[in-house]
C-alpha atoms as a PDB file:
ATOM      1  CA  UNK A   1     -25.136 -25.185 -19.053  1.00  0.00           C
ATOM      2  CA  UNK A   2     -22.144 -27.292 -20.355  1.00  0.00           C
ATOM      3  CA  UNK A   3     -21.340 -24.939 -22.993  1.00  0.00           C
ATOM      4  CA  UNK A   4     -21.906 -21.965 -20.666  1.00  0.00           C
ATOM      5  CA  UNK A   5     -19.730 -23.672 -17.932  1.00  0.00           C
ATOM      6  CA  UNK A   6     -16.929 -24.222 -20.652  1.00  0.00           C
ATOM      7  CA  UNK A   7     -17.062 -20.797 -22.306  1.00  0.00           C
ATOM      8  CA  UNK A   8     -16.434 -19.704 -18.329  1.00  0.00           C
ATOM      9  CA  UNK A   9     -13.108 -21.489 -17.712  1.00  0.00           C
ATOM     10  CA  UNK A  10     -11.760 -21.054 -21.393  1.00  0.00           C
ATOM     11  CA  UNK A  11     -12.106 -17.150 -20.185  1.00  0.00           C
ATOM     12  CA  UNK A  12     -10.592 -17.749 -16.874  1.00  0.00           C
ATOM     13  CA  UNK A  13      -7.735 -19.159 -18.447  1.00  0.00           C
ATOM     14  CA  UNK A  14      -7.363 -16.489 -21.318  1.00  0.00           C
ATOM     15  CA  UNK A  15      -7.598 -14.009 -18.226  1.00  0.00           C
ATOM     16  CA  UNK A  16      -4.761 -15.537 -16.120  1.00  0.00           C
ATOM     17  CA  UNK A  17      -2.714 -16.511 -18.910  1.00  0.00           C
ATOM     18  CA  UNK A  18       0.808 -15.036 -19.000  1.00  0.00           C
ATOM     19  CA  UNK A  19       0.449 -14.045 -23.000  1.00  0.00           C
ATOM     20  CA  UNK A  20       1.697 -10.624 -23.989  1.00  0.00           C
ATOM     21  CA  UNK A  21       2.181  -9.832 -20.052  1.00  0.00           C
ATOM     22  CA  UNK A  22       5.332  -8.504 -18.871  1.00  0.00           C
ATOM     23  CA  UNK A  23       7.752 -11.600 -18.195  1.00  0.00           C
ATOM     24  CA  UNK A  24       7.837 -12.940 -14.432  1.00  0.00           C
ATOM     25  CA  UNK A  25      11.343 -12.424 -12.979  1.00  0.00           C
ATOM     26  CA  UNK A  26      12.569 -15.679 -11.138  1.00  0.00           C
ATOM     27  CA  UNK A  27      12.181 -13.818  -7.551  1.00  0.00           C
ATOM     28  CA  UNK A  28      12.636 -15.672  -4.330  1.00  0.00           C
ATOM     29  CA  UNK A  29       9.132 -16.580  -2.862  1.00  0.00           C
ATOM     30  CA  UNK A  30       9.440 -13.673  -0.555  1.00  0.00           C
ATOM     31  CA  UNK A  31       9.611 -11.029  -2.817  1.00  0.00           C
ATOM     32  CA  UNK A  32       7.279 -12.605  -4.852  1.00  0.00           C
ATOM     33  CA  UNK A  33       4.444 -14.574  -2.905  1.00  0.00           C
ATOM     34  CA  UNK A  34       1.235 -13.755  -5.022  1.00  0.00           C
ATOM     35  CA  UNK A  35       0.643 -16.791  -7.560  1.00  0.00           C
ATOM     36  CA  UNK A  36       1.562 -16.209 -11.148  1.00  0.00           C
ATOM     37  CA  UNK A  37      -1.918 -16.747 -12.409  1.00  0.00           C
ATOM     38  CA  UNK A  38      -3.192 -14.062  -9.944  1.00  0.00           C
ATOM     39  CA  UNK A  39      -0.910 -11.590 -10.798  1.00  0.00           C
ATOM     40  CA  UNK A  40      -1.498 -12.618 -14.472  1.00  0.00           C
ATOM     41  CA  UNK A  41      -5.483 -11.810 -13.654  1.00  0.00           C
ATOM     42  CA  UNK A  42      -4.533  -8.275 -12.059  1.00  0.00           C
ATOM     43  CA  UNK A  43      -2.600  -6.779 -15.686  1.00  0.00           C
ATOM     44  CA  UNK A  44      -5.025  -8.451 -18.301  1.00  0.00           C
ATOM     45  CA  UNK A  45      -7.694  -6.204 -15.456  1.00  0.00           C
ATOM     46  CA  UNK A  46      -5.346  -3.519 -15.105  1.00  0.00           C
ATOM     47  CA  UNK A  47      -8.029  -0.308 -15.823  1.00  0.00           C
ATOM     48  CA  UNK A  48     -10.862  -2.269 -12.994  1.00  0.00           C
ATOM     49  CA  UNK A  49      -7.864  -1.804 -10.180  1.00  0.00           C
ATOM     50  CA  UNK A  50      -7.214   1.500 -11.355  1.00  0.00           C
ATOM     51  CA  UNK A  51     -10.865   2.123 -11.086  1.00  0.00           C
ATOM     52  CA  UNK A  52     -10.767   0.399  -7.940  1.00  0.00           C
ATOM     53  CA  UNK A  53      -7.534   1.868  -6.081  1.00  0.00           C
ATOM     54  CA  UNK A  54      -9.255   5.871  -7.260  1.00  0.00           C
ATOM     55  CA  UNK A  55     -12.623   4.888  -5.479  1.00  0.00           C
ATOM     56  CA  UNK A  56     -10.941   3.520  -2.752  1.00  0.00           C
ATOM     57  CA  UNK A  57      -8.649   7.032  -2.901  1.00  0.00           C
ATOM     58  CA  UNK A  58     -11.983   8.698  -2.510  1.00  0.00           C
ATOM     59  CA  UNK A  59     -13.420   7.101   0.007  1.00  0.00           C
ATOM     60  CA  UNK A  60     -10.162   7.732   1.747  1.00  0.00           C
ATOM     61  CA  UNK A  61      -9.881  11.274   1.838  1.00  0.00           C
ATOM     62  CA  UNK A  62     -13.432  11.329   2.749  1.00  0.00           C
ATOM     63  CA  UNK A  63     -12.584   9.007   5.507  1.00  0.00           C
ATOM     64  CA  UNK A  64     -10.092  12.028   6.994  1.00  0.00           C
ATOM     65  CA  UNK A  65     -12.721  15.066   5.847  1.00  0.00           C
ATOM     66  CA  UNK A  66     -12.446  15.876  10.106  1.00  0.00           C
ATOM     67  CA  UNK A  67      -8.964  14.934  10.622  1.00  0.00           C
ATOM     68  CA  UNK A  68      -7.991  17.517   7.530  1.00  0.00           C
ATOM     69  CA  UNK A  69     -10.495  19.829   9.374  1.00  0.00           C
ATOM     70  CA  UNK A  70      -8.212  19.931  12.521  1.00  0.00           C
ATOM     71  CA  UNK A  71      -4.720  20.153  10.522  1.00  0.00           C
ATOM     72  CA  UNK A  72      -2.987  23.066   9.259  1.00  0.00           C
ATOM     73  CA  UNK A  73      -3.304  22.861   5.637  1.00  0.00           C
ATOM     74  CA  UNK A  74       0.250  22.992   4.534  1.00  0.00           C
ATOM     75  CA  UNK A  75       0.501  19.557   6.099  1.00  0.00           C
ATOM     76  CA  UNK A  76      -2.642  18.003   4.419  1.00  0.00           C
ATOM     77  CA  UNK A  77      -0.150  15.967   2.384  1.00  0.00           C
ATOM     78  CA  UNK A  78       1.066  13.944   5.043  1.00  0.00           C
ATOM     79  CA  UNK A  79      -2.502  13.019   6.681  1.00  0.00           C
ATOM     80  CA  UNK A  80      -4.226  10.866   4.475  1.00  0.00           C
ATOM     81  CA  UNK A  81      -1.457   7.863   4.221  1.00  0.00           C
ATOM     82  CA  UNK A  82      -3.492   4.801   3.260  1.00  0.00           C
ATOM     83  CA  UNK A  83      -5.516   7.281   0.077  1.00  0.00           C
ATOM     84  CA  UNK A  84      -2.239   8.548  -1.144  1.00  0.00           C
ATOM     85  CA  UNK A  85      -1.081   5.026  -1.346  1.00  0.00           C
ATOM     86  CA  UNK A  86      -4.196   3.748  -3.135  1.00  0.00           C
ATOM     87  CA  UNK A  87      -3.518   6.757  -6.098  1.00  0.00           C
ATOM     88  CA  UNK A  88       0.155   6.169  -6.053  1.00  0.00           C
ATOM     89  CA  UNK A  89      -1.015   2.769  -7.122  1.00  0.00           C
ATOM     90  CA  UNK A  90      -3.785   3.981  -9.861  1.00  0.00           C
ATOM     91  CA  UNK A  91      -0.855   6.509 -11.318  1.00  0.00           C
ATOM     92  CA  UNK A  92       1.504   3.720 -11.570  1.00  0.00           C
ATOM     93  CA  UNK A  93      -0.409   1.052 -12.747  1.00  0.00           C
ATOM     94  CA  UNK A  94      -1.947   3.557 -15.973  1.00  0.00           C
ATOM     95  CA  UNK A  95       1.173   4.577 -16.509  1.00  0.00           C
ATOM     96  CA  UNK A  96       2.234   1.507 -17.515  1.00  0.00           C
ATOM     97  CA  UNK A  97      -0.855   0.854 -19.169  1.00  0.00           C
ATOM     98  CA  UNK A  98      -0.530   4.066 -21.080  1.00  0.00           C
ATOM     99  CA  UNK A  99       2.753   3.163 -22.129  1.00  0.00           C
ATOM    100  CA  UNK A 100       4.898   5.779 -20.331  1.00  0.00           C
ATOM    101  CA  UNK A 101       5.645   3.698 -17.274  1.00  0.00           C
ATOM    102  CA  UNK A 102       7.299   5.700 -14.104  1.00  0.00           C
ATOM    103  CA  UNK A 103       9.306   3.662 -12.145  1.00  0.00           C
ATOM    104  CA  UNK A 104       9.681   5.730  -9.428  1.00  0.00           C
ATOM    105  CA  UNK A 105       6.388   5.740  -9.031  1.00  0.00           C
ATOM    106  CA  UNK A 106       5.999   2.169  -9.044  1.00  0.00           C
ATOM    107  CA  UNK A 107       8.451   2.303  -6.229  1.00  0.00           C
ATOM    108  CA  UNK A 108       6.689   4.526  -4.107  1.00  0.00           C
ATOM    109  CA  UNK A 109       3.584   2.197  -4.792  1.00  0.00           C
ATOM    110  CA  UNK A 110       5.061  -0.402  -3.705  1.00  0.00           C
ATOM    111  CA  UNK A 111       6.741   1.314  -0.794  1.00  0.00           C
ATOM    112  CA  UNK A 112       3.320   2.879   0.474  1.00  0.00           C
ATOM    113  CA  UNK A 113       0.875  -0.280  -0.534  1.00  0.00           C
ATOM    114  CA  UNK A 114       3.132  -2.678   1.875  1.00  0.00           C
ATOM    115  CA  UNK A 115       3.356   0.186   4.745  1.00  0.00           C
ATOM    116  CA  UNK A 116      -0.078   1.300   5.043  1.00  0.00           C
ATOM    117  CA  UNK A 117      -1.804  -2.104   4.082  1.00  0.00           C
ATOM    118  CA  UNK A 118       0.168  -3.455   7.230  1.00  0.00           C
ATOM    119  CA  UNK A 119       0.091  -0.668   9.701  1.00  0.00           C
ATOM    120  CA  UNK A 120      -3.692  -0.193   9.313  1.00  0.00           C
ATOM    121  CA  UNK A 121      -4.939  -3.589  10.303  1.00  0.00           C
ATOM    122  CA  UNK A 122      -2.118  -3.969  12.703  1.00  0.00           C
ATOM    123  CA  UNK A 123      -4.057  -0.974  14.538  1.00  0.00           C
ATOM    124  CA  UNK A 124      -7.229  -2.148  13.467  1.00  0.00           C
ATOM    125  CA  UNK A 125      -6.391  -5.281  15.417  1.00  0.00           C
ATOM    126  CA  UNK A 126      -4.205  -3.328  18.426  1.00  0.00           C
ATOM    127  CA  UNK A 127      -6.641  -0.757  19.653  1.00  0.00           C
ATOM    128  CA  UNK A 128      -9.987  -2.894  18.140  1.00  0.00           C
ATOM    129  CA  UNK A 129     -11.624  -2.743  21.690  1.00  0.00           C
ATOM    130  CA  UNK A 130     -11.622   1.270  20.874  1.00  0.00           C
ATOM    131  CA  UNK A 131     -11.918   1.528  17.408  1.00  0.00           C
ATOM    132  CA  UNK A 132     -15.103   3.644  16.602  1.00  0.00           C
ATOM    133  CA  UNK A 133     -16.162   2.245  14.369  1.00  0.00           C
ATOM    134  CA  UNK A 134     -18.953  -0.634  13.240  1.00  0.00           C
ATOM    135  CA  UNK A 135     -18.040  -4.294  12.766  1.00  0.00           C
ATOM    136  CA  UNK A 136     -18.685  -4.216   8.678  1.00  0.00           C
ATOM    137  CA  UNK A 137     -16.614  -1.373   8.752  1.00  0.00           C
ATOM    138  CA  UNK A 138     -13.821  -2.845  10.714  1.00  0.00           C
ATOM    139  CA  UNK A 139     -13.888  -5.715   8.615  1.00  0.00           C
ATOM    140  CA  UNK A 140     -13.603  -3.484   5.548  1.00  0.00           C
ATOM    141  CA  UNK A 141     -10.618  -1.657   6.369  1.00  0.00           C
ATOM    142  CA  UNK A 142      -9.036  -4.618   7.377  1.00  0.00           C
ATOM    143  CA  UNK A 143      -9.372  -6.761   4.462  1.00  0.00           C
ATOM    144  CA  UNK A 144      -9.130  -3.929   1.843  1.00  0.00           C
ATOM    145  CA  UNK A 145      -5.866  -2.631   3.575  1.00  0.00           C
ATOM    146  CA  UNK A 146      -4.862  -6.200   3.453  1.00  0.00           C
ATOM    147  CA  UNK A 147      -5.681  -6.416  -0.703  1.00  0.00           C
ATOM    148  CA  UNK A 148      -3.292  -3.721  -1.002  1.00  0.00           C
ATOM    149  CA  UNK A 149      -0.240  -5.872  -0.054  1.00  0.00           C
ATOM    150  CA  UNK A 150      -1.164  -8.104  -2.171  1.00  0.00           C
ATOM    151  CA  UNK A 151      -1.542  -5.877  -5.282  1.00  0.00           C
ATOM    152  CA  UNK A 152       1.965  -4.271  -4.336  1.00  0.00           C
ATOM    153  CA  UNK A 153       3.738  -7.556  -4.723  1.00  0.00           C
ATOM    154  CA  UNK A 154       2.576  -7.689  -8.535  1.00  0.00           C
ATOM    155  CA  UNK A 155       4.123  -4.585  -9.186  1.00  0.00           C
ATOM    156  CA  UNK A 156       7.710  -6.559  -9.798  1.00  0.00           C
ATOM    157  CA  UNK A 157       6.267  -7.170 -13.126  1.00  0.00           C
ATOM    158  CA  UNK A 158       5.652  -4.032 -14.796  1.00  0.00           C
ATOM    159  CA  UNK A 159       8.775  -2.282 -12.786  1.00  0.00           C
ATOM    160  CA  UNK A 160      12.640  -2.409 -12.489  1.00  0.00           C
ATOM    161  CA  UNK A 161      12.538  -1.115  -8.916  1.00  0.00           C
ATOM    162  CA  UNK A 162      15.759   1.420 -10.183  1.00  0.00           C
ATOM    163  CA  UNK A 163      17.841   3.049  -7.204  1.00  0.00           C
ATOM    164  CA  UNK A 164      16.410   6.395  -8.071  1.00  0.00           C
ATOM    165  CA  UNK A 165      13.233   4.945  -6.994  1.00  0.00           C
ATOM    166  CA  UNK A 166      14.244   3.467  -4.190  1.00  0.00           C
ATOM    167  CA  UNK A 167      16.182   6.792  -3.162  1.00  0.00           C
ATOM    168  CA  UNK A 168      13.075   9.086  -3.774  1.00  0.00           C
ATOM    169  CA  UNK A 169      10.111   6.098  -2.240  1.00  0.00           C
ATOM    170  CA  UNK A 170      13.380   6.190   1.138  1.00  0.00           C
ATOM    171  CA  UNK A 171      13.074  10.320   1.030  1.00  0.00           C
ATOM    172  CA  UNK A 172       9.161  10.302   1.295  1.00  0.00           C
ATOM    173  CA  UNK A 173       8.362   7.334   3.606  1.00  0.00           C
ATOM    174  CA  UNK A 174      10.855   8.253   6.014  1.00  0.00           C
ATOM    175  CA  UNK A 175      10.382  11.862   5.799  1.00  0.00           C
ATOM    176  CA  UNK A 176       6.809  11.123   6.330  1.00  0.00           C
ATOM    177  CA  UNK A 177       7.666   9.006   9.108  1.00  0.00           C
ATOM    178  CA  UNK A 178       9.666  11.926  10.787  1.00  0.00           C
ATOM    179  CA  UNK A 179       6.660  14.033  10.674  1.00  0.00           C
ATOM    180  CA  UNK A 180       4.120  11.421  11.654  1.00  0.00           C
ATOM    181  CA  UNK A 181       5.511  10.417  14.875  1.00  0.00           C
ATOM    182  CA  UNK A 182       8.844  12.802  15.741  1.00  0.00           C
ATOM    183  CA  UNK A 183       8.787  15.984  14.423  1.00  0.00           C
ATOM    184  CA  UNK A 184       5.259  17.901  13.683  1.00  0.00           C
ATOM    185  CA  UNK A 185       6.796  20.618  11.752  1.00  0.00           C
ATOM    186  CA  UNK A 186       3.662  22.532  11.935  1.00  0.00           C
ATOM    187  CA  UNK A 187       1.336  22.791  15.063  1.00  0.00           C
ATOM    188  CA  UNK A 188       2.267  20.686  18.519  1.00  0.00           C
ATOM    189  CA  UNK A 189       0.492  17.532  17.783  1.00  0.00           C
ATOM    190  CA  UNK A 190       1.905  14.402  14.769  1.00  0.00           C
ATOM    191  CA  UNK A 191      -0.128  13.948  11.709  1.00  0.00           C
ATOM    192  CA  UNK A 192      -0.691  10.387  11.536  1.00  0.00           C
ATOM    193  CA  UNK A 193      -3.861   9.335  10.976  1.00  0.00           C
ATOM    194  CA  UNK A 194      -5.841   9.727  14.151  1.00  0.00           C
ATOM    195  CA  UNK A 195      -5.532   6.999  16.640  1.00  0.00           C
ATOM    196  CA  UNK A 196      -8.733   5.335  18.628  1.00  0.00           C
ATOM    197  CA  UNK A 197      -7.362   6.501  22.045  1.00  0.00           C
ATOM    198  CA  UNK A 198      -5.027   9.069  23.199  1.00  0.00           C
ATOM    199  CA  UNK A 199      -1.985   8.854  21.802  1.00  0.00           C
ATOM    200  CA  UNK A 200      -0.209   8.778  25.566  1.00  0.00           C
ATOM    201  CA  UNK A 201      -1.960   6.304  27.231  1.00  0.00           C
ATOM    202  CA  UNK A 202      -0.129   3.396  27.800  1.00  0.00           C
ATOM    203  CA  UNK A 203      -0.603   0.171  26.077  1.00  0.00           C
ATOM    204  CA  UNK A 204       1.718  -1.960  27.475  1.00  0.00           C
ATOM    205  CA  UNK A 205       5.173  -2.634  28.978  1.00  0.00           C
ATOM    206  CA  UNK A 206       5.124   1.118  29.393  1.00  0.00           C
ATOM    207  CA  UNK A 207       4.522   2.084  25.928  1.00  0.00           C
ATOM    208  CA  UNK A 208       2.334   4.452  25.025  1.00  0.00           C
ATOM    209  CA  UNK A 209      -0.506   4.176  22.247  1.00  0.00           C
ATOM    210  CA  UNK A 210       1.503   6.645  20.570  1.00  0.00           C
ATOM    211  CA  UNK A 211       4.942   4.332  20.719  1.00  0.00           C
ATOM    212  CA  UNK A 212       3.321   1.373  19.442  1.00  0.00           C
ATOM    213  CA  UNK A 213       1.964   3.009  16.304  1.00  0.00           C
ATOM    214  CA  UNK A 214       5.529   4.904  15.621  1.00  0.00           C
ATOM    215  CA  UNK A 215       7.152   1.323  16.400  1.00  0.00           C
ATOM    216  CA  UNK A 216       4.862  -0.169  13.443  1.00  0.00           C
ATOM    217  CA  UNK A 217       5.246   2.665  10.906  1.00  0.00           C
ATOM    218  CA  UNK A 218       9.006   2.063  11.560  1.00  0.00           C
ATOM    219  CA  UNK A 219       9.393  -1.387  11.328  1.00  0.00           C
ATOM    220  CA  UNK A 220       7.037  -1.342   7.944  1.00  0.00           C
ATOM    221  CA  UNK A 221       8.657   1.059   6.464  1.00  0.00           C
ATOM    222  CA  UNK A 222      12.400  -0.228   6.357  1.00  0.00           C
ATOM    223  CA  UNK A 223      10.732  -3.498   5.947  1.00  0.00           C
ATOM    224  CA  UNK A 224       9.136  -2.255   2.756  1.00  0.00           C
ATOM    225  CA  UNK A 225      12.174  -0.380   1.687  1.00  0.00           C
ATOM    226  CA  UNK A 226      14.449  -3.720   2.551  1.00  0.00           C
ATOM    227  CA  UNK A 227      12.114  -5.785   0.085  1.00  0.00           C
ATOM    228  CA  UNK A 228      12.150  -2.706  -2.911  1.00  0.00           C
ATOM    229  CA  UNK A 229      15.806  -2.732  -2.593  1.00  0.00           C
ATOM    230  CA  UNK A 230      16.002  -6.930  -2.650  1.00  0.00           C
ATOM    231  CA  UNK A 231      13.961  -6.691  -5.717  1.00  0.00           C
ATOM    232  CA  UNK A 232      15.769  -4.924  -7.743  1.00  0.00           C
ATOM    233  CA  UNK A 233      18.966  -7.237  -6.836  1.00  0.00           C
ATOM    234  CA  UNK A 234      17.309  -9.346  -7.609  1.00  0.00           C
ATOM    235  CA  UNK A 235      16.093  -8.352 -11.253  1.00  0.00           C
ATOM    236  CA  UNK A 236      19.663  -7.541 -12.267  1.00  0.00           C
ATOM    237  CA  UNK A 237      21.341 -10.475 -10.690  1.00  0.00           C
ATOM    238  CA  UNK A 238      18.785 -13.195 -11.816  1.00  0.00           C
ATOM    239  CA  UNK A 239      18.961 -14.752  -8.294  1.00  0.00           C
END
C-alpha cells in the first residue's frame, strides 16, 4: 500500500507539473483564475478533453435533434450554441496538440466556452421551476456547462489571443447574438436554444422570458469578448 500510495502522488505530480508545458503568462487573477497545477493537469491530458468536449458535442446535437426538426435548415448553424462551443474547443485544443495551433480558433473557444457555460446554468437556474427536465439531468447541464468555463480560462496558455481572433470570435458571437434574439433572418421565430416557457411571458419587472435570456447572451458575450481582448494586453504588455 505504501509503495502503491507513493507511486500515486509521484504521478500526480509528474501530471501537474509545468515541464515542457507552454509557459504561464503573469495574468491578473481575473483573466487567469484556474490554479496553475490544474491547468498544468488539463495539457499533459490534452487528447481525454478532446475526447471529452466531442462526446459532449454529441450529446449536444442530439440534445437539439427536435429543435433542428422545427428550424429551417440554412439556420442549423446557429441552434446548437453550447455543442458548437464544446468542438470549437476539441479543434483548438488538437490543433495545438498536432502542432499547427489556430489561434483564432482558440479565440472563438474561448469566446463560446465562457458564453454558453454561463448562459446555460443562468437559465438552468432562472426558469428551473419549468425546466423539463429530471433532477440528474439538471444537475448535469449545470455542472458540465459550468466545467466549460473553467477549461476556457486554460486556453491563455497554448494561445496569443491575436486581434484577428478577437475580430473574427466579435463577428460570430455577436452576429449570432443578432440572430438569436433580434433578427431571425429566416422564419418569424429566434433560434436560440429553446426556452422552458414561452418566450413572452413575463418574468419580472415587465420583462419577458424572452428579454431575460437576450439580456444574458448580451451581457456574456461582451463580457467574454472584454476578457479575450484583456488577455491579449495583457500577453504583450507583461502586466
Amino acid at each position: 500500500m505504501g509503495s502503491s500510495g507513493a507511486d500515486a502522488r509521484t504521478r500526480l505530480r509528474e501530471l501537474t507539473s509545468s515541464d515542457g508545458l507552454p509557459a504561464r503568462d503573469s495574468l491578473p487573477r481575473y483573466l487567469a483564475p484556474v490554479p496553475e497545477r490544474l491547468e498544468n493537469l488539463g495539457l499533459r491530458l490534452a487528447w481525454a478533453v478532446v475526447a471529452v468536449n466531442l462526446l459532449g458535442t454529441a450529446f449536444g446535437f442530439w440534445y437539439y435533434r427536435l429543435q433542428f426538426g422545427e428550424t429551417p435548415t440554412v439556420m442549423w448553424p446557429f441552434v446548437p450554441d453550447s455543442p458548437l462551443a464544446t468542438l470549437l474547443f476539441a479543434l483548438a485544443v488538437a490543433s495545438w496538440k498536432l502542432g499547427s495551433t489556430r489561434q483564432w480558433l482558440l479565440v472563438l473557444a474561448f469566446v463560446g466556452n465562457i458564453v454558453l457555460g454561463l448562459w446555460t446554468p443562468f437559465t438552468l437556474l432562472v426558469f428551473r421551476a419549468e425546466f423539463p427536465t429530471s433532477p440528474p439531468m439538471w444537475q448535469f447541464l449545470f455542472w458540465s456547462h459550468l466545467a466549460m468555463v473553467v477549461q476556457a480560462f486554460v486556453i491563455h496558455r497554448i494561445g496569443d489571443f491575436s486581434v484577428r481572433g478577437i475580430a473574427i470570435a466579435a463577428l460570430w458571437y455577436g452576429g449570432n447574438l443578432v440572430v438569436d434574439y433580434f433578427v431571425p433572418v429566416v422564419g418569424d421565430h429566434p433560434h436560440h436554444t429553446t426556452l422552458p416557457v414561452e418566450p413572452n411571458d413575463a418574468v419580472a419587472l415587465g420583462a419577458t422570458a424572452h428579454d431575460v435570456a437576450a439580456a444574458a447572451a448580451v451581457v456574456f458575450v461582451i463580457s467574454a469578448l472584454t476578457m479575450a481582448a484583456a488577455t491579449s494586453v495583457a500577453k504583450r504588455t507583461g502586466s
